[in-house]
Structures are given as structure tokens and as C-alpha cells.
Protein backbone atom coordinates (compact mmCIF):
# COMPACT_ATOMS: atom_id res chain seq x y z
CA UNK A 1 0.00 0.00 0.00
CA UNK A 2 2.72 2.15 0.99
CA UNK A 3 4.17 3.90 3.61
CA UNK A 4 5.88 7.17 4.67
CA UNK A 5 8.32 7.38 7.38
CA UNK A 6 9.34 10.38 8.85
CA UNK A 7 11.93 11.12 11.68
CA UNK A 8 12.31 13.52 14.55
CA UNK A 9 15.93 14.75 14.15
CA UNK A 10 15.99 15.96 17.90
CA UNK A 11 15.63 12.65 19.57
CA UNK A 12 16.05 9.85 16.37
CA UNK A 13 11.98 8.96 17.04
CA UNK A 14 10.57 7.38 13.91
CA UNK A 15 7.04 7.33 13.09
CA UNK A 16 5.73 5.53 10.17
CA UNK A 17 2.87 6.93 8.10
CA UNK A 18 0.59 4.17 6.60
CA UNK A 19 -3.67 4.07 6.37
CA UNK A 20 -5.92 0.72 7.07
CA UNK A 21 -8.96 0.42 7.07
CA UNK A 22 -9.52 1.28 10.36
CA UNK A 23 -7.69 4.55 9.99
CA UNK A 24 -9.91 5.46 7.05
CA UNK A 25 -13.17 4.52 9.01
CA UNK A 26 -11.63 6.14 11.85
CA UNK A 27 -11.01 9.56 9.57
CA UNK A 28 -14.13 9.38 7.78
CA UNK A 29 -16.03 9.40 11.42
CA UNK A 30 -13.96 12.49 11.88
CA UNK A 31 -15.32 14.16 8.66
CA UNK A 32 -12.39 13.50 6.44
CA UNK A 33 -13.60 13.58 2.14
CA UNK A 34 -11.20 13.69 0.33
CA UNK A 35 -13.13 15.68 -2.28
CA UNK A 36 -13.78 18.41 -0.13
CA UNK A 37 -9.77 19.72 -0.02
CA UNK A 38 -10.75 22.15 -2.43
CA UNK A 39 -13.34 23.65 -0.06
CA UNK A 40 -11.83 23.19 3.09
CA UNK A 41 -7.90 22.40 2.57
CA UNK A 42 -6.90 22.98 6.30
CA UNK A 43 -9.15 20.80 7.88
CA UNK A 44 -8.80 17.88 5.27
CA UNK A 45 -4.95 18.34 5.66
CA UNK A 46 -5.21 18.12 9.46
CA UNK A 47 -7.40 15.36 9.26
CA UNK A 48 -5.46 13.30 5.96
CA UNK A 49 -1.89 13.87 8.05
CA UNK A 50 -3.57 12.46 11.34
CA UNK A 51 -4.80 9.38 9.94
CA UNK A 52 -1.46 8.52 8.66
CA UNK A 53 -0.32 8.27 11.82
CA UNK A 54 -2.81 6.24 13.21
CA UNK A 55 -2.69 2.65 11.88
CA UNK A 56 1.46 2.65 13.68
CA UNK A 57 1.29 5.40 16.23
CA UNK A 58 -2.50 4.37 18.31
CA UNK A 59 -0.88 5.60 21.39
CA UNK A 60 -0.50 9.28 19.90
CA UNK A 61 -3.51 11.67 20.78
CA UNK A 62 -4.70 13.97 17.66
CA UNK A 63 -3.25 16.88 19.58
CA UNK A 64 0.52 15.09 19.90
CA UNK A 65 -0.03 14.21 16.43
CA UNK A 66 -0.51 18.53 15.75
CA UNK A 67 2.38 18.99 17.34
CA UNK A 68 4.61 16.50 15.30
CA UNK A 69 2.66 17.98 12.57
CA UNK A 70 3.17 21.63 13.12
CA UNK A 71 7.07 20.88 13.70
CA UNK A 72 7.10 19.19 9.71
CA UNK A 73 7.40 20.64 6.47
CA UNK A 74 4.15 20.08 4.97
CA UNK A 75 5.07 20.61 1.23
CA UNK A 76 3.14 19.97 -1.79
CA UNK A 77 5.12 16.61 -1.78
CA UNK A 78 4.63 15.57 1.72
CA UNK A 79 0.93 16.56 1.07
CA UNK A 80 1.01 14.49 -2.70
CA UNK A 81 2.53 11.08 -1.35
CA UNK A 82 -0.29 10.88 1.83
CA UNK A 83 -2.86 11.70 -1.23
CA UNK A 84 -0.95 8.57 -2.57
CA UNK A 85 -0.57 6.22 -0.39
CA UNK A 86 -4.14 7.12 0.90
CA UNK A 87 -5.48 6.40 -2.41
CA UNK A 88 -3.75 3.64 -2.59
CA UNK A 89 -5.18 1.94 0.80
CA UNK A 90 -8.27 2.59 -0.68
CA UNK A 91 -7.79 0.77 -3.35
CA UNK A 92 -6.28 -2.24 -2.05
CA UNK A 93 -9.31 -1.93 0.34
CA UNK A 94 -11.55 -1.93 -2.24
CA UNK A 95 -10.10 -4.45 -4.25
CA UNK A 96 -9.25 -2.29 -7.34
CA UNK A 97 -5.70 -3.14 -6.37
CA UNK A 98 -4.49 -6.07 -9.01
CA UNK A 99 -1.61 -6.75 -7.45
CA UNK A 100 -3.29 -7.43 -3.99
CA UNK A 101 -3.61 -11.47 -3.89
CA UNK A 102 -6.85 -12.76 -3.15
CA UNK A 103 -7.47 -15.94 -1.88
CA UNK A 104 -11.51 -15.60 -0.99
CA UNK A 105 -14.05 -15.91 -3.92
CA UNK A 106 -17.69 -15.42 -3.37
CA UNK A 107 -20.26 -16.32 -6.19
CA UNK A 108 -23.65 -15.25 -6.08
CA UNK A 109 -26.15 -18.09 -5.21
């Protein structure tokens, strides 16, 4: 699905950045669409960047995840590769993801 990792230079802490599915159910609760970053970019950021850290990082509170937030440089990149590897997660999720083996079938009876 893929994953970002991103490092606190002070003290060496890692934190990796990935989505699931509860992540996404957990975002989506929160108000997260996607399609609305047009509308309301701030709070979708806020709300995309949170949920990466979720899936890795349960322990973390939203407001210690701000704060590692507000200490990172939230360029257009950073911003385009969570877009990514959110997409992606949905995807797999929603098995649109080829790749993804799948080893249940279900017919209709």
C-alpha cells in the first residue's frame, strides 16, 4: 500500500505513516472527504496527516499528532505522497488493487 516514514531529528523517534482500514473509518467518522480539499484544505490536511499516523502510532492523541505535525514541512510533496498512499489503501481496500492477492471468492447463489 505504501508507507511514509518520517523522523524527529531531535531525539532519532521514527514514526511511520501508513492508512488501514480502520484509519480510514476512523477519519471518515472524523469528517475527512477527500473531495472536499478544495473547499476546506486545512481541515482535510489536518485530518489526511492524522490518519497517517494512526494505523502505527495508536498511542499518539490527535493533539501530539498537531504537534509532530506543526514541527514538519508540509510541502506539496509531503501533502502528494499521503494523497498517494491514501489512495492507494483505498484501493487495495476496495479491491481495485491487481496486485493485492486474493485468496476468498464469493459467487452469487
Amino acid at each position: 500500500m505504501g508507507k511514509i516514514i518520517i523522523k524527529n531529528e531531535a531525539d532519532n523517534k521514527k514514526y511511520e505513516l501508513e492508512y488501514n482500514r480502520s484509519a480510514i473509518v476512523r477519519m471518515e467518522k472524523q469528517g475527512f472527504d477527500v473531495k472536499k480539499i478544495d473547499k476546506e484544505p486545512i481541515a482535510t490536511i489536518v485530518l489526511l496527516m492524522r490518519g497517517a499516523f494512526y494505523m502505527h502510532n495508536p498511542s499518539l492523541s490527535d493533539e501530539e499528532i498537531d504537534a509532530i505535525c506543526d514541527k514538519l514541512d508540509k510541502s506539496d510533496e509531503f501533502i502528494q505522497a499521503l494523497l498517494e498512499i491514501y489512495t492507494n489503501a483505498l484501493m487495495a481496500l476496495s479491491g481495485q488493487d491487481k496486485k493485492q492477492a486474493k485468496n476468498f471468492k464469493w459467487e452469487k447463489c
